[in-house]
N, C-alpha and C. Protein backbone atom coordinates (compact mmCIF):
# COMPACT_ATOMS: atom_id res chain seq x y z
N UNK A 1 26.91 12.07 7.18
CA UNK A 1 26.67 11.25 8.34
C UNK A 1 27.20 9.84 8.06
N UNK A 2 27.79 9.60 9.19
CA UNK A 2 28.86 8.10 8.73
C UNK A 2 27.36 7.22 9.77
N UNK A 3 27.24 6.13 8.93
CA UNK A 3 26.57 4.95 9.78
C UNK A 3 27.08 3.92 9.97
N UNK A 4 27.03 3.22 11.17
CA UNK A 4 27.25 1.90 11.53
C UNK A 4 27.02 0.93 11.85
N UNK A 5 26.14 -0.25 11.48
CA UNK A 5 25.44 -1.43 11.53
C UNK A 5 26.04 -2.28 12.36
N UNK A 6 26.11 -2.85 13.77
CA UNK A 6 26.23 -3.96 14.36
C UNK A 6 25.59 -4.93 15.04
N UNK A 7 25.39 -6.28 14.87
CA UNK A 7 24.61 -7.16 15.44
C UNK A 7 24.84 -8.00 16.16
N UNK A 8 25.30 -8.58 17.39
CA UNK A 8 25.15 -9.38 18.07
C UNK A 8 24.22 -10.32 18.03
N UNK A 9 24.65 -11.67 17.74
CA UNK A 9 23.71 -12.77 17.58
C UNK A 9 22.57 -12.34 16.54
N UNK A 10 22.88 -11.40 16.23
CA UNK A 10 21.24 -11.51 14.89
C UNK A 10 22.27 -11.03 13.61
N UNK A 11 21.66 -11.30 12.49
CA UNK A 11 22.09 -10.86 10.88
C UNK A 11 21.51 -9.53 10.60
N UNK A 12 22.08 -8.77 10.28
CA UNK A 12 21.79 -7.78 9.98
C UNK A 12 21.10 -7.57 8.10
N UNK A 13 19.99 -8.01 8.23
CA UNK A 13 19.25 -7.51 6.62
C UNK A 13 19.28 -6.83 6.05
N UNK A 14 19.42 -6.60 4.67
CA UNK A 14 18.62 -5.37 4.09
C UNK A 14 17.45 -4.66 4.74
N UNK A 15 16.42 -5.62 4.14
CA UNK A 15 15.39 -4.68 5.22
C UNK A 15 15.46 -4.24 6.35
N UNK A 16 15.90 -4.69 7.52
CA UNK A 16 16.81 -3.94 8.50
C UNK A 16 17.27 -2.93 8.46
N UNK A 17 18.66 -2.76 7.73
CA UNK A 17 19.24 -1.71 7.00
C UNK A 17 18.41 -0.35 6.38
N UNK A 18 17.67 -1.00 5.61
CA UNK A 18 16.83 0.23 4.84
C UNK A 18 15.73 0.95 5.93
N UNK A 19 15.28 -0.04 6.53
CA UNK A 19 14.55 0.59 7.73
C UNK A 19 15.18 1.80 8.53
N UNK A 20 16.39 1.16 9.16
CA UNK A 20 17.15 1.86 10.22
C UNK A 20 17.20 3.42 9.24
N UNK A 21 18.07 3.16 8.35
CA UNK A 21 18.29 4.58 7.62
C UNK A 21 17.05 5.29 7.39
N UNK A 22 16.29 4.73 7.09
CA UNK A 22 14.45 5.29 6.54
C UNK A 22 14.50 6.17 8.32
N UNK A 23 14.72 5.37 8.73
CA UNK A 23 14.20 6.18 10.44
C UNK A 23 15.14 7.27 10.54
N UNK A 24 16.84 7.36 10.55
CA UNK A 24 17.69 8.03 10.82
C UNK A 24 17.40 9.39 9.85
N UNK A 25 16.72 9.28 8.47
CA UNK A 25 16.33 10.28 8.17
C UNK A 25 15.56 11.72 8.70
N UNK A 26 14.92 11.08 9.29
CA UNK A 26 14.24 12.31 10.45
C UNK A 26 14.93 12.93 11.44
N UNK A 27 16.19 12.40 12.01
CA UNK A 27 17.07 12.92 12.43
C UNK A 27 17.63 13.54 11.90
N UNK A 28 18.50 13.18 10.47
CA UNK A 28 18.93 14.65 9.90
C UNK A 28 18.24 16.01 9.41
N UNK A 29 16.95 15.27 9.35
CA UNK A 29 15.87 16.82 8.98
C UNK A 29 15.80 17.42 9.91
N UNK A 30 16.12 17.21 11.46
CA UNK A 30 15.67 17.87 12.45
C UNK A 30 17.23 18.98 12.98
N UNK A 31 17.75 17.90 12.61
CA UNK A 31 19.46 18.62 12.86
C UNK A 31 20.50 18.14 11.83
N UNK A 32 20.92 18.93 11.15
CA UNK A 32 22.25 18.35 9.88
C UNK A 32 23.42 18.45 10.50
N UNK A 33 23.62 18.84 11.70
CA UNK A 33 25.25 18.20 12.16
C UNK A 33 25.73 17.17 12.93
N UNK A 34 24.84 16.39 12.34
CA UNK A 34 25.08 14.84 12.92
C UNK A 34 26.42 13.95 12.15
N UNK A 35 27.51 14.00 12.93
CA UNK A 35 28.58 13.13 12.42
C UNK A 35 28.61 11.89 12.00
N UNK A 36 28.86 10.95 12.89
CA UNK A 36 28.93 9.95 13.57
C UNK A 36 27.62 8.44 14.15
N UNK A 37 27.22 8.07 13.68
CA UNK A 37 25.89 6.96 14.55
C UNK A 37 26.22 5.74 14.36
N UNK A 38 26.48 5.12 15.53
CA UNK A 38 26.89 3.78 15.82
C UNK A 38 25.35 2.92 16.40
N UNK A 39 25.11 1.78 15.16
CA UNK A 39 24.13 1.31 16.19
C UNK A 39 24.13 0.06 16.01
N UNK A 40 24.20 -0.38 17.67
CA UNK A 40 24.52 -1.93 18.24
C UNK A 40 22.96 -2.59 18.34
N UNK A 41 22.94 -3.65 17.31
CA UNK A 41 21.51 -4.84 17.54
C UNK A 41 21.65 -6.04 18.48
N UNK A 42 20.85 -6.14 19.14
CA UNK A 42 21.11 -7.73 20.01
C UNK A 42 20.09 -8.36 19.99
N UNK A 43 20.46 -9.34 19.97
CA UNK A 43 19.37 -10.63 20.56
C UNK A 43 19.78 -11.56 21.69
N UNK A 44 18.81 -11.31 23.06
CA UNK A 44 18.85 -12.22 23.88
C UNK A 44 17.61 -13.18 24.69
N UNK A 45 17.82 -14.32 23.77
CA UNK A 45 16.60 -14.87 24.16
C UNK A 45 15.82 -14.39 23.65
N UNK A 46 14.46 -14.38 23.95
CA UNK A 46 13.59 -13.43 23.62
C UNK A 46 13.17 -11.87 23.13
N UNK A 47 14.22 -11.69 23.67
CA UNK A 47 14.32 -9.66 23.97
C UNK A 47 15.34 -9.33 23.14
N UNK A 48 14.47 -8.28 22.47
CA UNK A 48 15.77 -7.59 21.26
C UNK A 48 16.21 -6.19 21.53
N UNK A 49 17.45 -6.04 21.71
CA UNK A 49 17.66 -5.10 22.12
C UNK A 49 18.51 -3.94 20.86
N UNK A 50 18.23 -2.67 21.26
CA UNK A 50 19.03 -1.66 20.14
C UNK A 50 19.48 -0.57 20.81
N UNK A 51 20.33 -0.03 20.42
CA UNK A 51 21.38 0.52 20.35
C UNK A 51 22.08 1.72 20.27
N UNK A 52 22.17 2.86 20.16
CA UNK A 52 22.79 4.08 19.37
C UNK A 52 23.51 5.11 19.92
N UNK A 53 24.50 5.27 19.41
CA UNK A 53 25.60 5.97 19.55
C UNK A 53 25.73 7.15 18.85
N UNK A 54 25.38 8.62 18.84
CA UNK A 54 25.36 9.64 17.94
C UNK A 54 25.93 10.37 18.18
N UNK A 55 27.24 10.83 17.39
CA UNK A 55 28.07 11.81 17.90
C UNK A 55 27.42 13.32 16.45
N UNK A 56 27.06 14.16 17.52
CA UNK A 56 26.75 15.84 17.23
C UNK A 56 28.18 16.36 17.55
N UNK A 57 27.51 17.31 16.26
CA UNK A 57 28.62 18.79 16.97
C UNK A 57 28.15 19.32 18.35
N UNK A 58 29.56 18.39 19.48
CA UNK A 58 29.10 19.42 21.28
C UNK A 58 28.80 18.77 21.76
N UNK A 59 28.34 17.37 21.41
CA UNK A 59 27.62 16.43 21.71
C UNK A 59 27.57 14.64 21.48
N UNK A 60 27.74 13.94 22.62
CA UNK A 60 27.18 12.45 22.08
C UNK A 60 26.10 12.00 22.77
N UNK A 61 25.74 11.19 22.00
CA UNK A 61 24.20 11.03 22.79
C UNK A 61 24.29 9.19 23.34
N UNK A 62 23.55 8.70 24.08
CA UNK A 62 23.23 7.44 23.85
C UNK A 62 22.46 7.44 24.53
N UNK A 63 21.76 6.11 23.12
CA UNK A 63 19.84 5.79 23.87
C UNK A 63 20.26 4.16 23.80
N UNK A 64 19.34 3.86 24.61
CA UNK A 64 19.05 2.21 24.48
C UNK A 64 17.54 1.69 24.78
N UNK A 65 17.49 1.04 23.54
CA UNK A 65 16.02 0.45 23.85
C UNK A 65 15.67 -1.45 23.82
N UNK A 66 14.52 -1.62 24.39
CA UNK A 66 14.40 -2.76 24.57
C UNK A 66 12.97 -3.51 24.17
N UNK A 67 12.62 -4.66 23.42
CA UNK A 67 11.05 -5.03 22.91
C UNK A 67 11.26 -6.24 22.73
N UNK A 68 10.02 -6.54 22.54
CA UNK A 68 10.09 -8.36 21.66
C UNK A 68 10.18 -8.46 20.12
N UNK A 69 10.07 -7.10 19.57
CA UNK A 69 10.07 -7.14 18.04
C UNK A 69 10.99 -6.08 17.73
N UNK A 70 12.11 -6.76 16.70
CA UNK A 70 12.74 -5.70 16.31
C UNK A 70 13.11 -4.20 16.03
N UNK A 71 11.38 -4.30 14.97
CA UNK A 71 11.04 -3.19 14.58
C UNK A 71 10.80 -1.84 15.32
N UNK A 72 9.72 -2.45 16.07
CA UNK A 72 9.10 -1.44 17.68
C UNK A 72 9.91 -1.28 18.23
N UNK A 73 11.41 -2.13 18.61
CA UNK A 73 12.65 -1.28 19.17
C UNK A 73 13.07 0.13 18.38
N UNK A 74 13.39 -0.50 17.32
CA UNK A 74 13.95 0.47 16.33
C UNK A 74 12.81 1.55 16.38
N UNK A 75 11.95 1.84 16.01
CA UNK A 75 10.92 2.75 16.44
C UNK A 75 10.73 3.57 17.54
N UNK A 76 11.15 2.82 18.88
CA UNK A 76 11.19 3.59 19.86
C UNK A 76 12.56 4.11 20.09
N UNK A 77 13.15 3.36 20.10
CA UNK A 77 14.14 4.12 19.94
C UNK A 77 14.79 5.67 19.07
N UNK A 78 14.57 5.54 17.81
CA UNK A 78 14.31 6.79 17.20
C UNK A 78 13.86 7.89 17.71
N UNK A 79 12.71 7.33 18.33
CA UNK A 79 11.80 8.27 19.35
C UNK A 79 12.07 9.02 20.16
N UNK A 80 13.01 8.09 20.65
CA UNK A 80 13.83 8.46 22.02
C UNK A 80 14.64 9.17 21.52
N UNK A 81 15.55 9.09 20.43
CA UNK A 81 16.87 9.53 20.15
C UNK A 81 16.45 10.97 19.31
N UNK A 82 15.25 11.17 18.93
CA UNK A 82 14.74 12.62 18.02
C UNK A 82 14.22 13.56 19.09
N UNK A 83 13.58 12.88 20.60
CA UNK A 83 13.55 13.85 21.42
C UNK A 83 14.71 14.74 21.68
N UNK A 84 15.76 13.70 22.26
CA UNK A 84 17.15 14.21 22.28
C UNK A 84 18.13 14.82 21.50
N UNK A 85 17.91 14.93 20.08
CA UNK A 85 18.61 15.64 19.13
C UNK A 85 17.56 16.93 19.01
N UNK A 86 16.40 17.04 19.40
CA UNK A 86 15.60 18.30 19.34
C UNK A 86 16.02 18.59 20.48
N UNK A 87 16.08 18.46 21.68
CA UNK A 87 16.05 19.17 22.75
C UNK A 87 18.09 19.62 22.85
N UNK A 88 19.12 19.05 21.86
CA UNK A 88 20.36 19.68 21.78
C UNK A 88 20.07 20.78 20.75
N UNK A 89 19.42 20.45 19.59
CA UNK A 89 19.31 21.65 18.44
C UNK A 89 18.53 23.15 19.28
N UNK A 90 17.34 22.80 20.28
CA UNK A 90 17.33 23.98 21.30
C UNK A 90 18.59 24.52 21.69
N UNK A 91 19.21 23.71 22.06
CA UNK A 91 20.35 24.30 23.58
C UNK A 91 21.08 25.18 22.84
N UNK A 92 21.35 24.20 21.19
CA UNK A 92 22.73 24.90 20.81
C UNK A 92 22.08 26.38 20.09
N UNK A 93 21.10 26.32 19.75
CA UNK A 93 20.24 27.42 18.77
C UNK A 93 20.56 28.70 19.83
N UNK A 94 19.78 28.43 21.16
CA UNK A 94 19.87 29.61 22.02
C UNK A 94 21.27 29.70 22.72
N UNK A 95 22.48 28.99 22.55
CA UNK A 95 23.80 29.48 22.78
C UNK A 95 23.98 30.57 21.88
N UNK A 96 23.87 30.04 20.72
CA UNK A 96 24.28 31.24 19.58
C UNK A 96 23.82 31.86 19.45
N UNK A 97 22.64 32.44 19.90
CA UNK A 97 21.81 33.74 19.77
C UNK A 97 21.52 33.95 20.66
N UNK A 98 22.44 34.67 21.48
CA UNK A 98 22.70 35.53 22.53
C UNK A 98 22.86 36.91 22.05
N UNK A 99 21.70 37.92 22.75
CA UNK A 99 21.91 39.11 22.13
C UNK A 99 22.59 39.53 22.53
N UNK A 100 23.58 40.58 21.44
CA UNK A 100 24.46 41.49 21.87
C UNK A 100 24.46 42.88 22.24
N UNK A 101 24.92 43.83 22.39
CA UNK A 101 25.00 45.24 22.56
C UNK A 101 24.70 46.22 21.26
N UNK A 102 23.64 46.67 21.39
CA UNK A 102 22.93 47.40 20.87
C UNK A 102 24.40 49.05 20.62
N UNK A 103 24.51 49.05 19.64
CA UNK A 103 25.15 50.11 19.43
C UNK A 103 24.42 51.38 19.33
N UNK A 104 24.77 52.59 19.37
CA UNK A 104 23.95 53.72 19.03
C UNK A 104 24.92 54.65 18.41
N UNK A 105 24.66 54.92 17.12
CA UNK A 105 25.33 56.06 16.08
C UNK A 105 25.88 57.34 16.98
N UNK A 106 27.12 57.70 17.29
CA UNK A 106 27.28 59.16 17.45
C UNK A 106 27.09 60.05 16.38
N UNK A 107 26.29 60.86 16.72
CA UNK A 107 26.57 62.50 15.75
C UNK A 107 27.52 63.26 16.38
């Protein structure tokens, strides 16, 4: 999984950093064909906004979230973005297991 850190008007921290990934972990436990995650930080005024861009196999996703504290963005957001990588790991699970035709042995 390639990651991508961007911030608008804010610095992007370590702790930041280690957070974000600490969170993105639960995403790959839930689904391992996650390519791609782009995620844009902002600050405006008051309101911090985040970001994410996740390209799946079949799939890109984008969430956006919005708070007064960094963190609780990042948090909900995740939230948001693990509903949505569970509800593709459904879709794609029951594409591929589509039953097929039952054969029966001639004698």
């Amino acid at each position: 999984m390639n990651l991508h850190l961007t911030g608008h008007h804010v610095e992007i921290t370590a702790a930041i950093r280690d957070y974000v990934v600490a969170k993105l972990e639960r995403i790959n436990r839930h689904f391992d064909h996650v390519i791609d995650v782009n995620v844009i930080m902002t600050v405006q005024k008051l309101e911090q906004q985040i970001e994410a861009n996740v390209h799946l196999s079949g799939k890109d996703i984008h969430v956006r979230c919005n708070d007064g504290d960094m963190y609780a963005a990042i948090d909900q957001l995740m939230d948001k973005l693990d509903r949505q990588v569970i509800r593709h790991k459904e879709r794609f699970q029951a594409d591929r297991h589509v039953p097929g035709i039952k054969r029966i042995p001639q004698v």
